[in-house]
Structure formats: C-alpha cells, structure tokens
Protein backbone atom coordinates (compact mmCIF):
# COMPACT_ATOMS: atom_id res chain seq x y z
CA UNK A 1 -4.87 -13.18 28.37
CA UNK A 2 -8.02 -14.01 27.03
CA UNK A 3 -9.27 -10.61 27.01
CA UNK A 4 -6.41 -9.72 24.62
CA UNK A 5 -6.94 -12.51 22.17
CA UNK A 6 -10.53 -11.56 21.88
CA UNK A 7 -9.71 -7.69 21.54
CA UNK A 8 -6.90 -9.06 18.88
CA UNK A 9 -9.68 -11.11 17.12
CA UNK A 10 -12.23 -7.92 17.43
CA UNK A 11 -9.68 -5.90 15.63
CA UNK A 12 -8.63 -8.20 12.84
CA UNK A 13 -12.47 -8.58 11.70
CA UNK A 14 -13.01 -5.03 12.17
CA UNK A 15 -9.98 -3.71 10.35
CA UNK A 16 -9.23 -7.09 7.50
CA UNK A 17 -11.29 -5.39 4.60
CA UNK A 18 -9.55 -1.57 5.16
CA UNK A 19 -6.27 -3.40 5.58
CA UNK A 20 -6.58 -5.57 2.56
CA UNK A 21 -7.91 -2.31 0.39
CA UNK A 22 -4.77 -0.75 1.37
CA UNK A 23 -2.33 -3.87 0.65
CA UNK A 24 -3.96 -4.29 -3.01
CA UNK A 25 -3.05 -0.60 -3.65
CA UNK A 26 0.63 -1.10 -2.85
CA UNK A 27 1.11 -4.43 -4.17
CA UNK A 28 -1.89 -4.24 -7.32
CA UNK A 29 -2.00 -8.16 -6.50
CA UNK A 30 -5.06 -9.73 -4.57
CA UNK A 31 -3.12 -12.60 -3.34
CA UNK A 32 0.23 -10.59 -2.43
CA UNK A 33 -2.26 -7.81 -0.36
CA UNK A 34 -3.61 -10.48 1.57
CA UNK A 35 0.31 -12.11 2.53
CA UNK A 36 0.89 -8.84 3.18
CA UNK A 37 -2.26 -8.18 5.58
CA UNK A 38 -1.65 -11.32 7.34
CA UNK A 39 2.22 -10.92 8.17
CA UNK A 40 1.38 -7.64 9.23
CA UNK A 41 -1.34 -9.10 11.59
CA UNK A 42 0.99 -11.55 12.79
CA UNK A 43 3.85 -9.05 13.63
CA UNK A 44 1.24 -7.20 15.37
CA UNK A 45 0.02 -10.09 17.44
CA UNK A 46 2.87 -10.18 19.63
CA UNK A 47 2.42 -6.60 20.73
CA UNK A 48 -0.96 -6.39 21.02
CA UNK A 49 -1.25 -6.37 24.55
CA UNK A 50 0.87 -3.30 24.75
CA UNK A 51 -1.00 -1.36 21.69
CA UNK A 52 -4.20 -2.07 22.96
CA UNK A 53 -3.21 -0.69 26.54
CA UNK A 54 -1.70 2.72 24.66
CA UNK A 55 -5.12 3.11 22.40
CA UNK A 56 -5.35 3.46 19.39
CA UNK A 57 -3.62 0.45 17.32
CA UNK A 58 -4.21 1.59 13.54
CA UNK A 59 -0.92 3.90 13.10
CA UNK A 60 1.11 1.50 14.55
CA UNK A 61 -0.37 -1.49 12.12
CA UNK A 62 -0.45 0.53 9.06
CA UNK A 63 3.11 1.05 9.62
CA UNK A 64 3.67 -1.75 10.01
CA UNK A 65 2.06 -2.59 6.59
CA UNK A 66 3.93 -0.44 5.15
CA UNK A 67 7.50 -1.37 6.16
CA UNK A 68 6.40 -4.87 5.27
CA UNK A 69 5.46 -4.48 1.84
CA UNK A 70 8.66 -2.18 1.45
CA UNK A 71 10.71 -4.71 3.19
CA UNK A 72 9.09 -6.98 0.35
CA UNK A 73 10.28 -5.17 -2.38
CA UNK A 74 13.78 -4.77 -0.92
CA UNK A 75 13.58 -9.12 -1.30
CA UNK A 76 12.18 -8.78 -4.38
CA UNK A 77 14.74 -6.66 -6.31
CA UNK A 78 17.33 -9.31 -5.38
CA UNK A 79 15.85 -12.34 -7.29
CA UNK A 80 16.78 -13.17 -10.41
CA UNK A 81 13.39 -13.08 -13.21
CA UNK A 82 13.68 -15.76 -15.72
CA UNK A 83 13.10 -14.53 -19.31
CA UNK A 84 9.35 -15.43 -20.37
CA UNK A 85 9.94 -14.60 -24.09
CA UNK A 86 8.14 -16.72 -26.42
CA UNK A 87 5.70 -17.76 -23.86
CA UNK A 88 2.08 -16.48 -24.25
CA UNK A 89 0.35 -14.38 -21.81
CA UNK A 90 -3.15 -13.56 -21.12
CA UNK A 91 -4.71 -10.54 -22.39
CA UNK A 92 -5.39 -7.71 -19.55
CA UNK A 93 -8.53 -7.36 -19.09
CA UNK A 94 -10.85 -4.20 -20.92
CA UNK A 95 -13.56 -4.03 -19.11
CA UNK A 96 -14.99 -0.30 -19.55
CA UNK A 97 -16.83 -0.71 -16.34
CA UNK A 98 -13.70 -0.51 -14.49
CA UNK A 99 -11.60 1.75 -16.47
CA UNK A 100 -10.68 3.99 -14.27
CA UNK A 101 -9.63 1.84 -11.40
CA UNK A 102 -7.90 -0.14 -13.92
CA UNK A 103 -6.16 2.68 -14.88
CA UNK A 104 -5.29 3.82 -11.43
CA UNK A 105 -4.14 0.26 -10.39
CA UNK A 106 -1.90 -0.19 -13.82
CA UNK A 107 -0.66 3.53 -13.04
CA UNK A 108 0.30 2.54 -9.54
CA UNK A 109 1.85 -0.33 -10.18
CA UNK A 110 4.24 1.57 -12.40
CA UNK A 111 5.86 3.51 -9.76
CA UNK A 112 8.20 2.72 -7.14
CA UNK A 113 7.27 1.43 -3.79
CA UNK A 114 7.84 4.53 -1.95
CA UNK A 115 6.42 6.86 -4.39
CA UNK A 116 3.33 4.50 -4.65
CA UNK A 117 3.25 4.03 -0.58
CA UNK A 118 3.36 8.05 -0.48
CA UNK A 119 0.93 8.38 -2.85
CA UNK A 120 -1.79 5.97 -1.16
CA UNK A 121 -0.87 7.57 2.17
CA UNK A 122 -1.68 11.10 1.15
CA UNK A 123 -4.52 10.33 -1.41
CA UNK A 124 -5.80 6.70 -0.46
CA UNK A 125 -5.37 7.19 3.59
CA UNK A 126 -5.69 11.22 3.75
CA UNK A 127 -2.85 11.39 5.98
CA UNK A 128 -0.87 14.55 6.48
CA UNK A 129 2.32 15.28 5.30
CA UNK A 130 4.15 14.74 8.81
CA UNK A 131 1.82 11.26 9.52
CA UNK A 132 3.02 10.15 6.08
CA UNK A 133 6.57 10.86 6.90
CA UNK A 134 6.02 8.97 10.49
CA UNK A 135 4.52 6.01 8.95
CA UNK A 136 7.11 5.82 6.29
CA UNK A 137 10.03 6.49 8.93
CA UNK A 138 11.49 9.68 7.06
CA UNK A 139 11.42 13.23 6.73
CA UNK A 140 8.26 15.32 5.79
CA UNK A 141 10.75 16.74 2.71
CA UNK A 142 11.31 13.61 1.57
CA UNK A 143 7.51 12.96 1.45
CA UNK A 144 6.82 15.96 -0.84
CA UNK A 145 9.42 15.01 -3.10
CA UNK A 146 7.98 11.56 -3.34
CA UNK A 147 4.37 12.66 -3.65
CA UNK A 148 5.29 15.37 -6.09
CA UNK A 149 7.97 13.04 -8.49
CA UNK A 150 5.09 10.52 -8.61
CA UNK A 151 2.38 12.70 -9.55
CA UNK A 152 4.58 13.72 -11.88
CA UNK A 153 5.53 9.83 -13.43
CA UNK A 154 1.50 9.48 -13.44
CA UNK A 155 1.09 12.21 -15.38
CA UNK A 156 3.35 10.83 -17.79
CA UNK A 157 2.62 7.40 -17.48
CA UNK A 158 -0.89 7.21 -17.77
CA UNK A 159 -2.16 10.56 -19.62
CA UNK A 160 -5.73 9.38 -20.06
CA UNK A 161 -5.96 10.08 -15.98
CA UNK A 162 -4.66 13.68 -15.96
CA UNK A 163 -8.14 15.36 -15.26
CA UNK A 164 -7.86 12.87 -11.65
CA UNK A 165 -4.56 14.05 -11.42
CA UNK A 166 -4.88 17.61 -11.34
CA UNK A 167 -7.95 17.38 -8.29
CA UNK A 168 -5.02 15.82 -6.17
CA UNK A 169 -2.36 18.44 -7.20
C-alpha cells in the first residue's frame, strides 16, 4: 500500500502544473482550476491502485477533469445570481503584455462548457477527434460540431483574434 501512495504522490507533483493549466482554460478562474484539479485528484485517489496497474493514468484523469468541471457547470446553472447593479466593479485588466492570452481567456470564457472543453481538447491538449469524443463521453460527430460552432462563436466574439483562428481551422 505504500508503494501506491508514493506512486499517487509521484504523479500528483509530476502532473499538478499540466493539470492546473488545463483547469484554468476551462474554468478562466485560478482558484476554481485548482478546486477543480484537486477533486479530480481526489476522485482519482481511490482508483489509483487499479490505474497504475493498467499504465498509463493521464486519459483516465483528464477525463475525469473534464466531467468534473462539466458536472460543475450543470450545479452552476441551477443557482440563482443576485443582481449586482449599482455596485462597482474593478476594471479588467489592459495589460498589452498579455493581450493575446487575455484575449483567448475572455474568448473562452464566452463559450459554453462543452464547446470550450472541445476546443482545449483539440487545440490546448492536441487530442484527436475520436480521443476528444472518449474523454468527453460522446460521439466523434458531436465533437466536430462542437469544435466547428465554437470556432465559429470566436470568430464572432472576439474578431481581433481571427488571424489565430484561421491557423486552427
């Protein structure tokens, strides 16, 4: 048992930062990406023994990730938001070092989960059409339609990023 707990610990350090680059994609929130990282580390804990014996763990965890943050959303859409009108907010920031990822992040955060999730699968992860359909649990059609409807709600949504937009097309 021991030997598992230190593989599990192994992994965790080894795989935390990729994990956590991931999570911020879908959720465009540090703090949210690293919930997210650590519930999926903590679902995978109790299986570990058995992923470790079959290989390769990562597929398994990053679907895991991603039915988490989806499951997230699901909870999400059914809480009431209390109006903030009136109430000031803080400026985003304009930082023209960052511009680009800004815009990327902002984009992102624009679309749906699943479109977004597609989107970093494909483009972010470089998985296939069929590993993105595994990892999301549907079909490889589906996946097209999701990559291709959110390319095309980036391309209308944030404009100043078609030139990025058309490499990935």
């Amino acid at each position: 048992m021991d030997a598992d707990r230190l593989s599990f610990e192994a992994y965790v350090q080894a795989r935390t930062t990729a994990l956590s680059r991931i999570a911020y994609l879908l959720t465009g929130d540090h703090h949210l990406a690293e919930d997210l990282v650590q519930q999926t580390f903590l679902s995978v804990a109790g299986r570990w023994q058995r992923l470790a014996a079959e290989g390769d763990p990562d597929p398994y965890v990053r679907k895991v990730l991603y039915h988490q943050h989806v499951s997230w959303w699901r909870r999400a859409r059914r809480i009431t938001h209390v109006s903030l009108t009136g109430v000031d907010r803080p400026a985003p920031d304009r930082t023209d070092e960052v511009g680009v990822t800004v815009a990327v992040q902002r984009a992102l955060a624009r679309l749906g989960p699943r479109q977004r999730a597609a989107l970093v699968l494909r483009y972010f992860e470089d998985l296939t059409e069929v590993e993105t359909a595994e990892v999301l649990g549907c079909r490889v059609g589906t996946v097209k339609s999701q990559v291709r409807d959110g390319l095309a709600r980036l391309r209308t949504l944030a404009p100043e990023l078609a030139d990025l937009l058309e490499v990935t097309s």
